[in-house]
Protein backbone atom coordinates (compact mmCIF):
# COMPACT_ATOMS: atom_id res chain seq x y z
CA UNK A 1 6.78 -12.40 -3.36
CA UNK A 2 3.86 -10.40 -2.06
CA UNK A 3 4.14 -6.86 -3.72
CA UNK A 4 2.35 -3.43 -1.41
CA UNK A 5 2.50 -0.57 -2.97
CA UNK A 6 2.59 2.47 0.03
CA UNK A 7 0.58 5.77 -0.92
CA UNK A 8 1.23 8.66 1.59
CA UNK A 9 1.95 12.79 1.40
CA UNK A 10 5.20 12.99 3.42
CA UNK A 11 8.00 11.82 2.40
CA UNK A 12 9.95 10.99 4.87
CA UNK A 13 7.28 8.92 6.54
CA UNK A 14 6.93 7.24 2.90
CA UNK A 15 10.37 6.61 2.28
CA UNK A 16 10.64 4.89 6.00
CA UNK A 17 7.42 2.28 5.23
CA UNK A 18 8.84 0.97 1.83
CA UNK A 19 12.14 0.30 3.72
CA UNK A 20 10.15 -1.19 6.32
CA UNK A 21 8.25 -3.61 3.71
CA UNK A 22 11.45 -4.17 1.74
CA UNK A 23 13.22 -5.20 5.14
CA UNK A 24 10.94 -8.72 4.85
CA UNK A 25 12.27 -10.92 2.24
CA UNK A 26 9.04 -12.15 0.65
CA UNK A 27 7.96 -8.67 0.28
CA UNK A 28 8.19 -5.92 -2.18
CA UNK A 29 7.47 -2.42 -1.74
CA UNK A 30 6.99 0.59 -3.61
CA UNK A 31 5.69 4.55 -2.80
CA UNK A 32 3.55 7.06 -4.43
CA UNK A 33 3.29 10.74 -3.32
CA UNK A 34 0.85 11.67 -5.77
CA UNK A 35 -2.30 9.57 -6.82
CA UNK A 36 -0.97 9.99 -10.58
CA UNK A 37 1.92 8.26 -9.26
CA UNK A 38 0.08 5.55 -7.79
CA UNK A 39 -2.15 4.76 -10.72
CA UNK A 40 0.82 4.31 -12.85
CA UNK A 41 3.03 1.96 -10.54
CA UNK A 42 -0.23 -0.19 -9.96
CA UNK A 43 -1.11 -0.35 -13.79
CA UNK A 44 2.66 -1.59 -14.07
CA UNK A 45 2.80 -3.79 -11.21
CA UNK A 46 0.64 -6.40 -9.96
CA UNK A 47 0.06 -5.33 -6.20
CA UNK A 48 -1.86 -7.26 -3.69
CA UNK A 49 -1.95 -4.35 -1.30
CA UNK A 50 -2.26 -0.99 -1.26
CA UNK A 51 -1.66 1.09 2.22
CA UNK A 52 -2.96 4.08 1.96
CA UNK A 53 -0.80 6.64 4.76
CA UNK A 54 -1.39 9.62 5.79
CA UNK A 55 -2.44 12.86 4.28
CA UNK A 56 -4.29 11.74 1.67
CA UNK A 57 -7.71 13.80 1.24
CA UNK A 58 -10.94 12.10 0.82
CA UNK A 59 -11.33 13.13 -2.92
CA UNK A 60 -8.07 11.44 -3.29
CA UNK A 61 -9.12 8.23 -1.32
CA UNK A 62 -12.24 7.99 -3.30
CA UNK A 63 -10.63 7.88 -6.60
CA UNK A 64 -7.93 5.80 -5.70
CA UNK A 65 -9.99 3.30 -3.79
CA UNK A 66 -12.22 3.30 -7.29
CA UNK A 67 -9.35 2.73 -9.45
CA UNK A 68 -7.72 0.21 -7.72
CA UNK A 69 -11.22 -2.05 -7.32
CA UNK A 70 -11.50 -1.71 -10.88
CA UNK A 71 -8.30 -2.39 -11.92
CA UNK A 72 -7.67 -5.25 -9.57
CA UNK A 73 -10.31 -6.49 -7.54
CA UNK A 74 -8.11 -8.70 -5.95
CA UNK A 75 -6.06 -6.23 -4.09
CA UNK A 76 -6.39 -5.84 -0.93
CA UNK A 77 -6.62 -1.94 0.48
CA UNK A 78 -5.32 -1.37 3.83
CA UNK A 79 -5.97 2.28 5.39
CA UNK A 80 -2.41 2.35 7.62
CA UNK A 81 -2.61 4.46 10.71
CA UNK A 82 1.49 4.43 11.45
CA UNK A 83 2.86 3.43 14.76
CA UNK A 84 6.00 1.68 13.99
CA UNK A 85 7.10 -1.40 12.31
CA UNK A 86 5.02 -3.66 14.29
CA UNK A 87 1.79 -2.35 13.26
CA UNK A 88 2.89 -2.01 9.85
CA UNK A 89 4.35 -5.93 9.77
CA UNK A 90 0.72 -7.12 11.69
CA UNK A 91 -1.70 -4.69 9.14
CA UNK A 92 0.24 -6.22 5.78
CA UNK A 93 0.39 -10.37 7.92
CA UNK A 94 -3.87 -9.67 8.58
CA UNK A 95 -4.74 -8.50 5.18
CA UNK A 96 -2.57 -11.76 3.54
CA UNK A 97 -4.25 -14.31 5.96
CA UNK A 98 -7.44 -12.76 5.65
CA UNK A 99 -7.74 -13.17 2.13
CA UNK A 100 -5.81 -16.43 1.72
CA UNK A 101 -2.58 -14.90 0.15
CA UNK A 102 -0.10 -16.21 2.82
């Protein structure tokens, strides 16, 4: 079970991408709307990818991106652009096989 954790500002659009990742069987997804959020969930849960979404300012990114690399350099962080389930299934498939976690 590869576990993504999904960091975005709109809801909806957040709520839609952990259903997405849930749909696949070997995955397990979670969201954040806030970074505090985020920080917690990945201190509590062993993630090997974060997707950051959109809205998130560049202060945010920053710290997050920070935190997670210290936390867990072997994480992978994804920056997802959106564009259906496709993209999201190939973006979460490329960083797995490009680190060996397939």
């Amino acid at each position: 079970m590869k576990n993504i954790l999904y960091i975005g500002r709109h809801p909806e659009i957040l709520e839609t991408v952990v259903r997405l990742i849930n749909n696949n069987e070997d995955w397990f997804g979670a969201g954040a709307e806030t970074d505090e959020t985020a920080m917690e969930l990945f201190q509590s849960i062993n993630f090997h990818i974060v997707l950051l979404g959109c809205g998130i300012e560049p202060e945010s990114e920053e710290k997050l991106r920070t935190f997670f690399a210290t936390t867990n350099p072997n994480c992978r962080i994804v920056q997802h652009y959106g564009g259906g389930s496709g993209l999201l299934k190939n973006e979460i498939l490329s960083a797995l096989e490009n680190h060996n976690m397939v």
